[in-house]
PDB file of N, CA and C in Angstrom:
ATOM      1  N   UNK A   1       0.840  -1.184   0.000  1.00  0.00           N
ATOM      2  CA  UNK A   1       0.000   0.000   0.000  1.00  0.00           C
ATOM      3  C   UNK A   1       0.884   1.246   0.000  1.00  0.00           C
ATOM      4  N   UNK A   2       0.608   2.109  -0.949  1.00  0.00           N
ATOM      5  CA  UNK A   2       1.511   3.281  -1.282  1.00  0.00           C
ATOM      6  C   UNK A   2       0.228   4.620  -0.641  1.00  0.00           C
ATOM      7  N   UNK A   3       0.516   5.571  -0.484  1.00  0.00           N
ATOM      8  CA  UNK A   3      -0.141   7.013  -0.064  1.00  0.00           C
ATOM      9  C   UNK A   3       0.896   7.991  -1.245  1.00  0.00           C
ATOM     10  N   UNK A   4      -0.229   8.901  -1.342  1.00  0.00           N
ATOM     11  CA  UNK A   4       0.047  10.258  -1.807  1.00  0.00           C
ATOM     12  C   UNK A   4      -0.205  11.455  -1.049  1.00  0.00           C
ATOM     13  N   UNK A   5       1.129  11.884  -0.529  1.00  0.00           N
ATOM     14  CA  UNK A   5       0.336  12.959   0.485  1.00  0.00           C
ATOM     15  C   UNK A   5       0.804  14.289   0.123  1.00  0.00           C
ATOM     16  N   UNK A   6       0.168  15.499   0.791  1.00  0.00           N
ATOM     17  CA  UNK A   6       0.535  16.980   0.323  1.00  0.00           C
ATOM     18  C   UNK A   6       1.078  17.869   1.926  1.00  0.00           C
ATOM     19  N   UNK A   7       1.975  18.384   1.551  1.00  0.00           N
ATOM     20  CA  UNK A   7       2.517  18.528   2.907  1.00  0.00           C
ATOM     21  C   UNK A   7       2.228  20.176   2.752  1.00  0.00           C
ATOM     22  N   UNK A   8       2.229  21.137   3.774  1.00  0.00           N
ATOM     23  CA  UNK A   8       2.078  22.598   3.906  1.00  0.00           C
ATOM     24  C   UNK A   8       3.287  23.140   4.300  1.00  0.00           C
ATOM     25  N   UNK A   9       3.936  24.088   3.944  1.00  0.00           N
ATOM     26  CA  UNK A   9       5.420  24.461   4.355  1.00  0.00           C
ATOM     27  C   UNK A   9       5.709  25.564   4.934  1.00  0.00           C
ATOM     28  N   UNK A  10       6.320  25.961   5.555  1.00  0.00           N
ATOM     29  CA  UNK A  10       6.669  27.523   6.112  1.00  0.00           C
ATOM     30  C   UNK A  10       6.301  28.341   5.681  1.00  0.00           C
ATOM     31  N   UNK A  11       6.855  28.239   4.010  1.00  0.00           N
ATOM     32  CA  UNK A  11       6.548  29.414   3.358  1.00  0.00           C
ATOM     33  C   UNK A  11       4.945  29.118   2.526  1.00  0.00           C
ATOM     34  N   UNK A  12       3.916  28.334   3.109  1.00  0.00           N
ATOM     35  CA  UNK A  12       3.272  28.604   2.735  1.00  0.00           C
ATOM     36  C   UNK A  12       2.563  27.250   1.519  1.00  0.00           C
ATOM     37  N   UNK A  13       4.151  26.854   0.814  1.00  0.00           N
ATOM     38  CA  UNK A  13       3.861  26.478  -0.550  1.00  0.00           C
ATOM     39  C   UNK A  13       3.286  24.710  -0.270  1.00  0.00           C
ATOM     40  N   UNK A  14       3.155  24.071  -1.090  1.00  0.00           N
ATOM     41  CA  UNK A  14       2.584  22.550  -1.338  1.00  0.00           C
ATOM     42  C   UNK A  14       3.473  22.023  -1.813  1.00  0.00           C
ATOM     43  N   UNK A  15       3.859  20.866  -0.635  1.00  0.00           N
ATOM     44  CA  UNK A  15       4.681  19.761  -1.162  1.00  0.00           C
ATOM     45  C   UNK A  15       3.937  18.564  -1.658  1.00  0.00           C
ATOM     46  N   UNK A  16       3.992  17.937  -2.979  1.00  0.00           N
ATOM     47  CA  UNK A  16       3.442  16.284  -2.891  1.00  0.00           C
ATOM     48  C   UNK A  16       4.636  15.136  -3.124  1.00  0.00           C
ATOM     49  N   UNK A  17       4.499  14.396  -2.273  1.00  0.00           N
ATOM     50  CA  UNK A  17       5.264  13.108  -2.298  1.00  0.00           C
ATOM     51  C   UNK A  17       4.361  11.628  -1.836  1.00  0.00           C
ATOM     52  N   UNK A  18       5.560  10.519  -1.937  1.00  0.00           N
ATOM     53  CA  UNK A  18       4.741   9.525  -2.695  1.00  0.00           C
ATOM     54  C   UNK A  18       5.497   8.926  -0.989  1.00  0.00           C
ATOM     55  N   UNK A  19       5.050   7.824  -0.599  1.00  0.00           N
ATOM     56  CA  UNK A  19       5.219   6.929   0.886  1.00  0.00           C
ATOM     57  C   UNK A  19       4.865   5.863   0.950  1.00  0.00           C
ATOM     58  N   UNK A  20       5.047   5.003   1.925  1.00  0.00           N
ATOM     59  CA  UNK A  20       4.295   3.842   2.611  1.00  0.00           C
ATOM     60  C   UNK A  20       3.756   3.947   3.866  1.00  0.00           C
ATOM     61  N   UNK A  21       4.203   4.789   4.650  1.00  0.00           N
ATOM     62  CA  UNK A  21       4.049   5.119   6.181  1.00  0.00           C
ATOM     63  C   UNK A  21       4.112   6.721   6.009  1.00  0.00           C
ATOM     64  N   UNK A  22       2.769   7.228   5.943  1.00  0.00           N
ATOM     65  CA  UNK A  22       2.892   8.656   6.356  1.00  0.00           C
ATOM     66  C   UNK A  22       3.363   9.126   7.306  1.00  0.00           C
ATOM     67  N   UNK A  23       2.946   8.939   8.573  1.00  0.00           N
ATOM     68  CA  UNK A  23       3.665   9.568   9.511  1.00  0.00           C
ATOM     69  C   UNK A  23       4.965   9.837   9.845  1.00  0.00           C
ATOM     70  N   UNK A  24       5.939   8.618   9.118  1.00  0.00           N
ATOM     71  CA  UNK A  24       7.222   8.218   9.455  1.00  0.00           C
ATOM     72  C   UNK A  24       7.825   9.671   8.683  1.00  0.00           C
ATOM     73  N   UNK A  25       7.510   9.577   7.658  1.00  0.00           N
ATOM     74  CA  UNK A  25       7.456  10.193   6.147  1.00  0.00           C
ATOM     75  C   UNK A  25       7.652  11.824   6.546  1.00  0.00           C
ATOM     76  N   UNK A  26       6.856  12.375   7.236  1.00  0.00           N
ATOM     77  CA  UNK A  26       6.256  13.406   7.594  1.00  0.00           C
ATOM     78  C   UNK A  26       7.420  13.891   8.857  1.00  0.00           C
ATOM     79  N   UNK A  27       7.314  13.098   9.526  1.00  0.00           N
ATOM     80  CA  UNK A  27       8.793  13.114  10.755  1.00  0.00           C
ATOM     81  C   UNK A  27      10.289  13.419   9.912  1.00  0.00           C
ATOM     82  N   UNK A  28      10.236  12.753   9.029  1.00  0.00           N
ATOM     83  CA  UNK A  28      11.556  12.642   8.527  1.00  0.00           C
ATOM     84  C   UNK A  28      11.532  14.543   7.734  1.00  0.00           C
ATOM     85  N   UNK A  29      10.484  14.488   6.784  1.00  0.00           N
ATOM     86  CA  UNK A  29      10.492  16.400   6.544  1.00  0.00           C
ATOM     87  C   UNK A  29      10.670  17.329   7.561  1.00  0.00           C
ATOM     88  N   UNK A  30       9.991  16.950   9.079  1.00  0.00           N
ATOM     89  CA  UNK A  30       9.910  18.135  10.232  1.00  0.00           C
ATOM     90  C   UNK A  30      11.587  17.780  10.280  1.00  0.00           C
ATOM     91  N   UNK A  31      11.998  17.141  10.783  1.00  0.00           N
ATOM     92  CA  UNK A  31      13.678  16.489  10.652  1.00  0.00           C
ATOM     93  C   UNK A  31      14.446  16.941   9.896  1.00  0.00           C
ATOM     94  N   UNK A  32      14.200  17.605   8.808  1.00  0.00           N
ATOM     95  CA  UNK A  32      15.044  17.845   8.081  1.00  0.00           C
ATOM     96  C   UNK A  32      15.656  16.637   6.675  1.00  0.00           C
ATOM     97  N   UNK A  33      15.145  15.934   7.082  1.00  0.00           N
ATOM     98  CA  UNK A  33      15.566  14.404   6.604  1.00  0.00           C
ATOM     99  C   UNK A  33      15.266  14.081   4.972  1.00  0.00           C
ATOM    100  N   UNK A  34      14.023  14.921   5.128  1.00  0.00           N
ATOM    101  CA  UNK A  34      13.259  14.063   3.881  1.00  0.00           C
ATOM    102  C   UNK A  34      13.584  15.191   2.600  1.00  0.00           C
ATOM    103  N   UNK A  35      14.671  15.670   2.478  1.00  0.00           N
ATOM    104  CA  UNK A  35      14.748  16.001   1.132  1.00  0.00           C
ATOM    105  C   UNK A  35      14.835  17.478   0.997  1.00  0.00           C
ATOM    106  N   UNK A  36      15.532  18.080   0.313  1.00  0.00           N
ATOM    107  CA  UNK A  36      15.955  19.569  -0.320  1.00  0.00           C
ATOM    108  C   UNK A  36      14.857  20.884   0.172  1.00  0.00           C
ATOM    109  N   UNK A  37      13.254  20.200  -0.821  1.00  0.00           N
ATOM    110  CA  UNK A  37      12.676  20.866  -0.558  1.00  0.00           C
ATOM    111  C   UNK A  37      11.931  21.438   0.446  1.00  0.00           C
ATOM    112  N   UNK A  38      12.041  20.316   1.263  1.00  0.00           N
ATOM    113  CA  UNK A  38      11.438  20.217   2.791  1.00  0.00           C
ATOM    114  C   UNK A  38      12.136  20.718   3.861  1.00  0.00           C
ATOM    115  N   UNK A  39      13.448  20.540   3.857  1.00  0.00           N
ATOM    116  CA  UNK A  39      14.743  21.144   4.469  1.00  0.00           C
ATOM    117  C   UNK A  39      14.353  22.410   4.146  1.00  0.00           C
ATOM    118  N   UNK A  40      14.693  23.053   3.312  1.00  0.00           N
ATOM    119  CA  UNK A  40      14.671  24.334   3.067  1.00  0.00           C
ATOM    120  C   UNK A  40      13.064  25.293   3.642  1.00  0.00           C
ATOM    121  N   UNK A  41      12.387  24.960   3.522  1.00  0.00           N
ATOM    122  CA  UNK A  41      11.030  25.507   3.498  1.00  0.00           C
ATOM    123  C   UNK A  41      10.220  25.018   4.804  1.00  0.00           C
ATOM    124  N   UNK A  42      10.759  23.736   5.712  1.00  0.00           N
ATOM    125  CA  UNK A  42       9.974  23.450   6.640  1.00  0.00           C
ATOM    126  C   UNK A  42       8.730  22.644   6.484  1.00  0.00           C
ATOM    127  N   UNK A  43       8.441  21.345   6.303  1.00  0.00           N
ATOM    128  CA  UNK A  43       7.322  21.227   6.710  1.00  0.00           C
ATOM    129  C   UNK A  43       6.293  21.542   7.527  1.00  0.00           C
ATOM    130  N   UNK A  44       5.160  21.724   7.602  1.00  0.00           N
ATOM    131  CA  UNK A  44       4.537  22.128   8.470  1.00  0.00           C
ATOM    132  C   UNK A  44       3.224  21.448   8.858  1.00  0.00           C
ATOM    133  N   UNK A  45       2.851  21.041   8.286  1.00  0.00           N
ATOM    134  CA  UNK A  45       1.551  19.674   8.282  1.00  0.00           C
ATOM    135  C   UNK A  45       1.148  19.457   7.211  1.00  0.00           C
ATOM    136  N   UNK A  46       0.619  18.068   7.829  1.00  0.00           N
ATOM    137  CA  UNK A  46      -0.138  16.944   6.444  1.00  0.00           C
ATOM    138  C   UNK A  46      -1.472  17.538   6.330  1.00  0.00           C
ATOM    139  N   UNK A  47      -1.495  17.949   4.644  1.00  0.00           N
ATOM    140  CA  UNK A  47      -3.012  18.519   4.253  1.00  0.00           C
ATOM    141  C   UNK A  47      -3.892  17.366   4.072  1.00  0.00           C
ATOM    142  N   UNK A  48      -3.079  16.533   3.477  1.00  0.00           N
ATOM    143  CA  UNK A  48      -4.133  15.516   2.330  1.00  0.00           C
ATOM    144  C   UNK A  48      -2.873  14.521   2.292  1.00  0.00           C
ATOM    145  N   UNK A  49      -3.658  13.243   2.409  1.00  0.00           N
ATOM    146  CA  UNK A  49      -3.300  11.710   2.178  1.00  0.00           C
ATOM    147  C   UNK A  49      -4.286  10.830   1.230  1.00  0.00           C
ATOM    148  N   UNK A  50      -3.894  10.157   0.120  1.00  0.00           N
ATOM    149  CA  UNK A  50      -4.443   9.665  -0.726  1.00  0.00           C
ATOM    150  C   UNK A  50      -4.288   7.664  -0.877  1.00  0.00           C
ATOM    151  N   UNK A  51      -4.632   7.697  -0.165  1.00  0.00           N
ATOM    152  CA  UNK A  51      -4.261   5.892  -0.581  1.00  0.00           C
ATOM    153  C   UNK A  51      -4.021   5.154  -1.864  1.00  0.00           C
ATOM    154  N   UNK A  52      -3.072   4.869  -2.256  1.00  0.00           N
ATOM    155  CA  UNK A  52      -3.403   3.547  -3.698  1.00  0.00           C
ATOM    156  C   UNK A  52      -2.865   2.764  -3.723  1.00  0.00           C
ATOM    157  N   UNK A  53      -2.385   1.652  -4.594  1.00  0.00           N
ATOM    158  CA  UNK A  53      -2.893  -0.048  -4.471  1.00  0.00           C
ATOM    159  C   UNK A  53      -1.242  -0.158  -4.659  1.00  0.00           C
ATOM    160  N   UNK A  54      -0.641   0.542  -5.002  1.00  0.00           N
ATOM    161  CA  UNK A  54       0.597  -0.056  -5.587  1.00  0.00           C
ATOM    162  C   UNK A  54       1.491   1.440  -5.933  1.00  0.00           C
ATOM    163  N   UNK A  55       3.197   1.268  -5.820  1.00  0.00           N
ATOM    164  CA  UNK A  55       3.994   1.992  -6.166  1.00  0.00           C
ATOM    165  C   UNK A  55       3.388   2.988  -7.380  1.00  0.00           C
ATOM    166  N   UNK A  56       3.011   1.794  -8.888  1.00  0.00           N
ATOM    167  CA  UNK A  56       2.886   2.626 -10.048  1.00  0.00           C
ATOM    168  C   UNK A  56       2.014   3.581 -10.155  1.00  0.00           C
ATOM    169  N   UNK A  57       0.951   3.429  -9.338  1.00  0.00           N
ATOM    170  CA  UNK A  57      -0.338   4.442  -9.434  1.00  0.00           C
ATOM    171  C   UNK A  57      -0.115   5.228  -8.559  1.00  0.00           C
ATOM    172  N   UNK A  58       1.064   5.366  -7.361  1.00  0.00           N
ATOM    173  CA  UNK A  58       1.065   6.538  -6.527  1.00  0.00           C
ATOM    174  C   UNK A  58       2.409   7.232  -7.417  1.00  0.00           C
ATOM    175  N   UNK A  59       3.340   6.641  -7.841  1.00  0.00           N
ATOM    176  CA  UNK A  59       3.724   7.626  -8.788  1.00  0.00           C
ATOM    177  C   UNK A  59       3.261   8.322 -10.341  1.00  0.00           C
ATOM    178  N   UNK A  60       2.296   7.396 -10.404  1.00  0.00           N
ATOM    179  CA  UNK A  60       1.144   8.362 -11.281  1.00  0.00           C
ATOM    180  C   UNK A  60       0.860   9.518 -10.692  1.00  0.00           C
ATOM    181  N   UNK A  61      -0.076   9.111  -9.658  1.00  0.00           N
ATOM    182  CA  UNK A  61      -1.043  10.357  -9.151  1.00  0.00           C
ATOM    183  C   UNK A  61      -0.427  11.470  -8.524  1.00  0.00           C
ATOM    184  N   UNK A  62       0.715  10.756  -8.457  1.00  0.00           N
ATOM    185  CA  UNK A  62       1.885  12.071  -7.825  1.00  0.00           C
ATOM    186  C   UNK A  62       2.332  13.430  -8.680  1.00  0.00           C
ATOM    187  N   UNK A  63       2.473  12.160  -9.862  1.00  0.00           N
ATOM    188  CA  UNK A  63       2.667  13.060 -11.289  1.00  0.00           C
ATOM    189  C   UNK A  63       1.494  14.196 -11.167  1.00  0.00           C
ATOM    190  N   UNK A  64       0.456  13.731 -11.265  1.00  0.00           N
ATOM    191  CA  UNK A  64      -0.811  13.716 -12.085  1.00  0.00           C
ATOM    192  C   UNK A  64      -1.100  15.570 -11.031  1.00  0.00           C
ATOM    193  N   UNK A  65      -0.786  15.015  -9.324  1.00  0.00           N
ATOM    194  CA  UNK A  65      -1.062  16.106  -8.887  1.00  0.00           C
ATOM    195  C   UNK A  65      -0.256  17.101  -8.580  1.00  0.00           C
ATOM    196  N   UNK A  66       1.035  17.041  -9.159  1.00  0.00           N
ATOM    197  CA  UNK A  66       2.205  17.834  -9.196  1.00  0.00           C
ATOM    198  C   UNK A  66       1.979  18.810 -10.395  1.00  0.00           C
ATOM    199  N   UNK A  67       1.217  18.622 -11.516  1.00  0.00           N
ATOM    200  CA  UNK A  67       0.731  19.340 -12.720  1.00  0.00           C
ATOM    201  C   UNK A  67      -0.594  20.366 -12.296  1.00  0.00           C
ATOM    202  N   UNK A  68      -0.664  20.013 -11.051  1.00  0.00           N
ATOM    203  CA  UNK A  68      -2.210  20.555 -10.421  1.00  0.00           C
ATOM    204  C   UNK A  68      -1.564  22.656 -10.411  1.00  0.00           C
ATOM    205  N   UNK A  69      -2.271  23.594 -10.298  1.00  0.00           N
ATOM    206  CA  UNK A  69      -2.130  24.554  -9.551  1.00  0.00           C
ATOM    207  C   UNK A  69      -1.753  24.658  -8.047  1.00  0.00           C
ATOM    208  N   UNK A  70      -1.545  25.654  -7.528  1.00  0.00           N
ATOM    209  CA  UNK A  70      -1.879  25.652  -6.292  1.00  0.00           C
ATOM    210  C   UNK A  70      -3.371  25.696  -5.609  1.00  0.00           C
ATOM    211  N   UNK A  71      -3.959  26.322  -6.489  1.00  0.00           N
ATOM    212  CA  UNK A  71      -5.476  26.678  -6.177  1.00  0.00           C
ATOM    213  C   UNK A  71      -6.308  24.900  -6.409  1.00  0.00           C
ATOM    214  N   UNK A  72      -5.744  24.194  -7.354  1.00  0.00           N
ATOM    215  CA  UNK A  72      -6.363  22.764  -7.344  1.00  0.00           C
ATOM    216  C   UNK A  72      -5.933  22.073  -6.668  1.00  0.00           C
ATOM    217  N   UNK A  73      -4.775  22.025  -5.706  1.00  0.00           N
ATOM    218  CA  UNK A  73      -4.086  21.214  -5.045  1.00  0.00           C
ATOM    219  C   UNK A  73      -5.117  21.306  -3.631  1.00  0.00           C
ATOM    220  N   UNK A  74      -5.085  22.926  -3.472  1.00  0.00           N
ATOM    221  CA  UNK A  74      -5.929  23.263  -1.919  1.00  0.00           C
ATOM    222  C   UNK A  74      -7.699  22.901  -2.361  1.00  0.00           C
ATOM    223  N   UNK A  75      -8.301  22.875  -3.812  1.00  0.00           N
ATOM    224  CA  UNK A  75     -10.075  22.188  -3.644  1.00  0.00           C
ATOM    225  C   UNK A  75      -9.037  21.013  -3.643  1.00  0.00           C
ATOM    226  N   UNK A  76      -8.091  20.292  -3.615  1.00  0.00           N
ATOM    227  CA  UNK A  76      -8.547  19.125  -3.468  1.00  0.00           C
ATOM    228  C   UNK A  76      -8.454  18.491  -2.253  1.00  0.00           C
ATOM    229  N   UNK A  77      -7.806  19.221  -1.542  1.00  0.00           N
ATOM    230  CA  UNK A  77      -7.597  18.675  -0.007  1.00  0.00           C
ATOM    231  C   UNK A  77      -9.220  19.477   0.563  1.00  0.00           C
ATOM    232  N   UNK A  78      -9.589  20.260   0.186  1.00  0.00           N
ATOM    233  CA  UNK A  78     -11.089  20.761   0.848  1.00  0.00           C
ATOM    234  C   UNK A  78     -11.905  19.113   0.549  1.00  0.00           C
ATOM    235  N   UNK A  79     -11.827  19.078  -0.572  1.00  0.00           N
ATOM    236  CA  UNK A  79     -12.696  17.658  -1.220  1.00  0.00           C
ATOM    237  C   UNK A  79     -12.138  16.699  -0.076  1.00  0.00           C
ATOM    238  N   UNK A  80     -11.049  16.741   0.027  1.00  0.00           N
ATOM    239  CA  UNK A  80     -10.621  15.183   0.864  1.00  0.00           C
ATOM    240  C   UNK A  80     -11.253  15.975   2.331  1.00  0.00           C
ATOM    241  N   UNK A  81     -11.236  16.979   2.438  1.00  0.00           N
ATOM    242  CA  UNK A  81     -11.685  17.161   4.299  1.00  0.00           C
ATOM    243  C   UNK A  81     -13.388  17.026   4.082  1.00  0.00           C
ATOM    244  N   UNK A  82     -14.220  17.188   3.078  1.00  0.00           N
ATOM    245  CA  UNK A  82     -15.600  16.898   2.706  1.00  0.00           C
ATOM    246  C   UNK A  82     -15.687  15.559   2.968  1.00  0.00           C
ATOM    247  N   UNK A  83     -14.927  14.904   2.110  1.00  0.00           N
ATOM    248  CA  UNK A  83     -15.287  12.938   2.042  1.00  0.00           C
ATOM    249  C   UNK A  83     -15.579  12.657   3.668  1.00  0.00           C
ATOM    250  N   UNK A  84     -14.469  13.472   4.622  1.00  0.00           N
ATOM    251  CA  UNK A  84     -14.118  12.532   5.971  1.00  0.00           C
ATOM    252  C   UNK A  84     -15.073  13.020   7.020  1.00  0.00           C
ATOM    253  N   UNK A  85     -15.741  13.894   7.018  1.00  0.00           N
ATOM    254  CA  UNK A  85     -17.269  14.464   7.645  1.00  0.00           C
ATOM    255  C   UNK A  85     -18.112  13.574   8.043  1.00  0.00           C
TER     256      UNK A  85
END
């Protein structure tokens, strides 16, 4: 089981990356750990987590939502805080 999640950053901006263990994932960005962009900018919390079946389709959808705006990235985490109501 792979996740797609969107992280919120210091400055504001949207990170998406691809996981198996969000939380771990998420520790390792506050840490400093998880990579350039996260280092630099701070994580700051998990907006949105996406579940899928397998590696290939979370690096699809990773793709898929990395092409997003910023303005489509944030309806889509509104949409994901709608579903969980």
């Amino acid at each position: 089981m792979y996740f797609v999640y969107l992280l919120e950053c210091g400055d504001k901006t949207v990170y998406t990356g691809i996981t198996t263990d969000v939380e771990r994932r998420f520790l390792e960005h506050k840490d400093r750990k998880g990579g350039h962009y996260t280092s630099a900018r701070r994580a700051k919390r998990i907006l949105y987590v996406e579940e899928c079946p397998d590696r290939s389709s979370a690096l699809k959808r990773e793709a898929a939502i990395k092409k997003m705006t910023r303005l489509r990235k944030l309806a889509l985490v509104q949409a994901g805080r709608a579903e969980r109501v």
